[in-house]
Protein backbone atom coordinates (compact mmCIF):
# COMPACT_ATOMS: atom_id res chain seq x y z
CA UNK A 1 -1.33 -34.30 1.18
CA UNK A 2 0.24 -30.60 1.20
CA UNK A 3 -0.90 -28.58 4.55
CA UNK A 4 0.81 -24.80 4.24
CA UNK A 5 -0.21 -21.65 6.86
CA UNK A 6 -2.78 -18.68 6.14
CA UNK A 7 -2.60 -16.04 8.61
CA UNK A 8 -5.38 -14.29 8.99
CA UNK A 9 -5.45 -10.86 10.60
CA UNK A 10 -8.37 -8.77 12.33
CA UNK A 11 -8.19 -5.18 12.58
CA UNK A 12 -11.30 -3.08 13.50
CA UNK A 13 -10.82 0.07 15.16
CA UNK A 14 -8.00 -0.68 17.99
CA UNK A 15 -9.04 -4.19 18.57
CA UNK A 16 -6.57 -6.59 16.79
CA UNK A 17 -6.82 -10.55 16.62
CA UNK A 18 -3.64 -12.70 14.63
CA UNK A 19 -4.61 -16.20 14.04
CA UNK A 20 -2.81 -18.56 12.06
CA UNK A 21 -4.99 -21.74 9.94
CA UNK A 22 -3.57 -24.47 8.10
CA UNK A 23 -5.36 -25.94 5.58
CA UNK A 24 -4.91 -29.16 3.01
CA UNK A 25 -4.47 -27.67 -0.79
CA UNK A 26 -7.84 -27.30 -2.54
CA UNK A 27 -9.87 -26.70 0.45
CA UNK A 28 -11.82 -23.23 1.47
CA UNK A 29 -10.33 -20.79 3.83
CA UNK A 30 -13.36 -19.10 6.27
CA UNK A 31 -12.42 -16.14 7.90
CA UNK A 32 -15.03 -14.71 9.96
CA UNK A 33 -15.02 -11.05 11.71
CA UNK A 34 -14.82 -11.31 15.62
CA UNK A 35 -16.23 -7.99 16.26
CA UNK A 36 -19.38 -6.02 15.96
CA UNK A 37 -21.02 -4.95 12.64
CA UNK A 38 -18.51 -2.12 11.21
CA UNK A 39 -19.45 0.76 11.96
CA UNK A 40 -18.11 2.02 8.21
CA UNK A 41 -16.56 0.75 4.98
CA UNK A 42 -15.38 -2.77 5.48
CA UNK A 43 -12.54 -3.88 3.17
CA UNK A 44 -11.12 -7.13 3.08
CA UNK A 45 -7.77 -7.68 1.62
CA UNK A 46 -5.11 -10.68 1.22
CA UNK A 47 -1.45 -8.35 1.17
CA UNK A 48 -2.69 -5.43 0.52
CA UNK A 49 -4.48 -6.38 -2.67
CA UNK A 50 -7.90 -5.70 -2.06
CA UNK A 51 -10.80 -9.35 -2.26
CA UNK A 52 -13.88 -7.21 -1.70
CA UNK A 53 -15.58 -3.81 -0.33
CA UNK A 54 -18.75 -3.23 1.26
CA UNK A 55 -20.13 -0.12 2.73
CA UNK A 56 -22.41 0.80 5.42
CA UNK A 57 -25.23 1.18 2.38
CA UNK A 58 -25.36 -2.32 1.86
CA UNK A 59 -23.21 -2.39 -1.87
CA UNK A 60 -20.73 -4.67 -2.01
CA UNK A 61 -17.89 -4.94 -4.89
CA UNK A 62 -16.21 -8.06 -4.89
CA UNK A 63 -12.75 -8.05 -7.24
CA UNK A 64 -12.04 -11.98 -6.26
CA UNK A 65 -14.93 -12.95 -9.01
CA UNK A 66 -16.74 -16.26 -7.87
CA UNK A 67 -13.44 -17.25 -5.49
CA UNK A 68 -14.77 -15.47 -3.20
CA UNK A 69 -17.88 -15.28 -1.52
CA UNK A 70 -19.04 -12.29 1.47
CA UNK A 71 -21.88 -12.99 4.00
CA UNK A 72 -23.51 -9.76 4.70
CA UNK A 73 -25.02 -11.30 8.17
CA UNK A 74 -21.59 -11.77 9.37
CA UNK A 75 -19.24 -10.13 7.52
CA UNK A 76 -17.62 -13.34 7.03
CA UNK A 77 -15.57 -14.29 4.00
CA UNK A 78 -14.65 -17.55 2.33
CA UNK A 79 -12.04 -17.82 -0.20
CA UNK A 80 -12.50 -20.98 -2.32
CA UNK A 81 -10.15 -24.16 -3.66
CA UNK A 82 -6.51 -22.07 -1.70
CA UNK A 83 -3.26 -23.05 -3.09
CA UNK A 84 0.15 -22.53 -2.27
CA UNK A 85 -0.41 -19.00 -3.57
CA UNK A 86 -3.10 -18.23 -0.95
CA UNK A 87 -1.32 -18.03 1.68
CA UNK A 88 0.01 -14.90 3.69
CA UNK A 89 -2.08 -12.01 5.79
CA UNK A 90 -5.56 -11.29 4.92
CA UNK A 91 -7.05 -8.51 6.41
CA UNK A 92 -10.85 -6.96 7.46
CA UNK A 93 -10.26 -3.18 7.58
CA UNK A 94 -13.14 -1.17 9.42
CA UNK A 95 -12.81 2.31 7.49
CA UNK A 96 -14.86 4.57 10.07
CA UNK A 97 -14.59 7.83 10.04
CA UNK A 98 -11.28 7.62 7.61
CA UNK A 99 -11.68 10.10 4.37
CA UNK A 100 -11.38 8.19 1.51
CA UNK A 101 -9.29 10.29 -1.15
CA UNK A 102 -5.62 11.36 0.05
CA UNK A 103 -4.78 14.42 -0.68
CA UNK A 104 -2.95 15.09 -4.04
CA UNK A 105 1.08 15.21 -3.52
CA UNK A 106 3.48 17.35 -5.46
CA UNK A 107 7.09 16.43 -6.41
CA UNK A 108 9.65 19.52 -7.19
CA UNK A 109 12.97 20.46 -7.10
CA UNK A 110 15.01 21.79 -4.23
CA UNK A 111 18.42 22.14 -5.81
CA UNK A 112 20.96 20.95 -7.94
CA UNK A 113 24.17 20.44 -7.94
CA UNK A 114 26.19 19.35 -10.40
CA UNK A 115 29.86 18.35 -10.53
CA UNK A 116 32.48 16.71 -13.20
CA UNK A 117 31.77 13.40 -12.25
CA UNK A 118 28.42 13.47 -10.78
CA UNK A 119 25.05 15.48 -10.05
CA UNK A 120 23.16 15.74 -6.61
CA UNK A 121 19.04 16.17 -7.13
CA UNK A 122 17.18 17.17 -3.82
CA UNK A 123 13.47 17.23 -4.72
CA UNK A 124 10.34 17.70 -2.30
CA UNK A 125 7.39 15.61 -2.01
CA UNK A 126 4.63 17.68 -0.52
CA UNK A 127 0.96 17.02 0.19
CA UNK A 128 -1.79 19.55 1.88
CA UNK A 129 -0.20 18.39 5.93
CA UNK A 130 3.36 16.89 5.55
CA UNK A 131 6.56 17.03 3.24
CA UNK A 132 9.82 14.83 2.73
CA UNK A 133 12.90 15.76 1.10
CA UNK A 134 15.74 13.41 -0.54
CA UNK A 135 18.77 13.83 -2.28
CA UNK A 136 19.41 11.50 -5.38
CA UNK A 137 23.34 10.92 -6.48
CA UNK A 138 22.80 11.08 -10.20
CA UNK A 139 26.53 9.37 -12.47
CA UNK A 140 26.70 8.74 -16.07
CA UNK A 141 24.96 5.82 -15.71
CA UNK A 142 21.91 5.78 -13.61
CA UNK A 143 21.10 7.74 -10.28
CA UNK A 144 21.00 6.36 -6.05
CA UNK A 145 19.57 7.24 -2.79
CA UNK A 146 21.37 9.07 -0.40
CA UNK A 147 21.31 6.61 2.38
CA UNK A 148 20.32 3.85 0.49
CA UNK A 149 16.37 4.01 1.59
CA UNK A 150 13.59 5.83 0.66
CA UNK A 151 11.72 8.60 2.65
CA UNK A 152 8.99 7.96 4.51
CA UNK A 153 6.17 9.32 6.74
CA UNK A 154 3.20 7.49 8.37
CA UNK A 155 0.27 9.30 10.20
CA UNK A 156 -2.49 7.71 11.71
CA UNK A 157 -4.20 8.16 8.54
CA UNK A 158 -2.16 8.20 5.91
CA UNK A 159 1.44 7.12 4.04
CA UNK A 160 4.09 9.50 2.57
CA UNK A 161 7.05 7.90 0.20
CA UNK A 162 9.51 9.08 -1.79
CA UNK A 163 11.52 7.30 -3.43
CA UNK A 164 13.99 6.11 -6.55
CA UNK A 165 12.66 3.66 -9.31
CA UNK A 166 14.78 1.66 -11.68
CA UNK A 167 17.51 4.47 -10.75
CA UNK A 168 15.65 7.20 -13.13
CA UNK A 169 12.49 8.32 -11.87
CA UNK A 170 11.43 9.81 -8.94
CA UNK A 171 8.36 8.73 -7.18
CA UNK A 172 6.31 10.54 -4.75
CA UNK A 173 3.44 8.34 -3.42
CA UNK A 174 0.57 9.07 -1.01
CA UNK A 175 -1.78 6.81 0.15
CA UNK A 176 -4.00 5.52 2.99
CA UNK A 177 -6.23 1.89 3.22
CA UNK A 178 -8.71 3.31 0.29
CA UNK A 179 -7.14 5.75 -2.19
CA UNK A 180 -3.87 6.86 -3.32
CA UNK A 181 -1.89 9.49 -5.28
CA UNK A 182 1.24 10.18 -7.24
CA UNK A 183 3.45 12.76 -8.70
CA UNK A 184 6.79 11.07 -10.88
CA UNK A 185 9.55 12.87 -12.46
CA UNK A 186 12.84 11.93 -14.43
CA UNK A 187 16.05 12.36 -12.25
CA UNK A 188 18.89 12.44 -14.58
CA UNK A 189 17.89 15.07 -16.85
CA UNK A 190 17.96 17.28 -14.13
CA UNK A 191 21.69 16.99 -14.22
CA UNK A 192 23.95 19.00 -16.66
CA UNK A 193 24.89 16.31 -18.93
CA UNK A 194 27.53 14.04 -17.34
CA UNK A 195 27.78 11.60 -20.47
């Protein structure tokens, strides 16, 4: 018999509930809101991937197919035959008053400044309320954070990243619980050529 944790986490408005359930492989997990009917979109989600939305209309899209099943009387949700795979944070996300679409972001460059043996890129990520900057250290090779880790802003209502992928492209990322956008760009190019 193989018992493993699911943690299951509550968040609706500011109240916030962390339980933990441990269940034998094969059985259901029931999770079951603790709070009044939402008073907007409801979105449950198992890390950060979304299972289902409803909204305050009544429609519900479920992406979990027939492993998952919502109650609309509760709000409750049970996740059928777990495995080993299942387990990990689950959230129920109570979307009131939150816009949906992010604004679009913009990713351009600040300056560069090449030298014999390598090329600094500062771009700007901008959306319609916030910026970041970051430098990139571009080589022959492939191209690194300044500081090692990427740039990041949270508001109450949204996420701002920039950062480095597979040491080439430049990502600019903005996103909130519902909706996200991107703007991407090559690094190296940017450079005079160092090869």
């Amino acid at each position: 018999m193989t018992y493993f944790d699911i943690f299951s986490y509550f968040l609706t408005g500011s109240e916030l509930n962390l339980s933990t359930v441990f269940l034998l492989k094969g059985n259901d997990l029931f999770m079951e809101l603790q709070t009044q009917k939402p008073a907007g979109q409801l979105t449950w989600q198992f890390k950060k991937i979304r299972i289902l939305r409803h909204n305050p209309k009544g429609d519900t899209q479920n992406f979990y197919g027939t492993r998952a099943e919502f109650s609309t009387n509760n709000y409750s949700l049970q996740i059928k035959n777990v495995g080993l795979n299942d387990s990990g944070l689950y959230e129920a996300l109570d979307i009131s008053g939150q816009k949906d679409e992010v604004s679009p972001v913009l990713l351009n460059v600040s300056s560069v400044s090449p030298s014999p043996e390598s090329c600094n890129v500062t771009v700007t990520c901008s959306t319609q309320s916030s910026s970041l900057n970051s430098t990139f250290t571009c080589t022959p090779r492939t191209c690194s954070e300044d500081g090692g880790d990427p740039e990041e802003v949270v508001t109450s209502d949204a996420r701002l990243n920039l950062y480095l992928s597979n040491g080439l492209i430049g990502i600019c990322n903005h996103s909130n619980k519902v909706s996200w956008s991107n703007d991407t760009m090559e690094i190296k190019p940017l450079c005079c050529r160092l090869d």
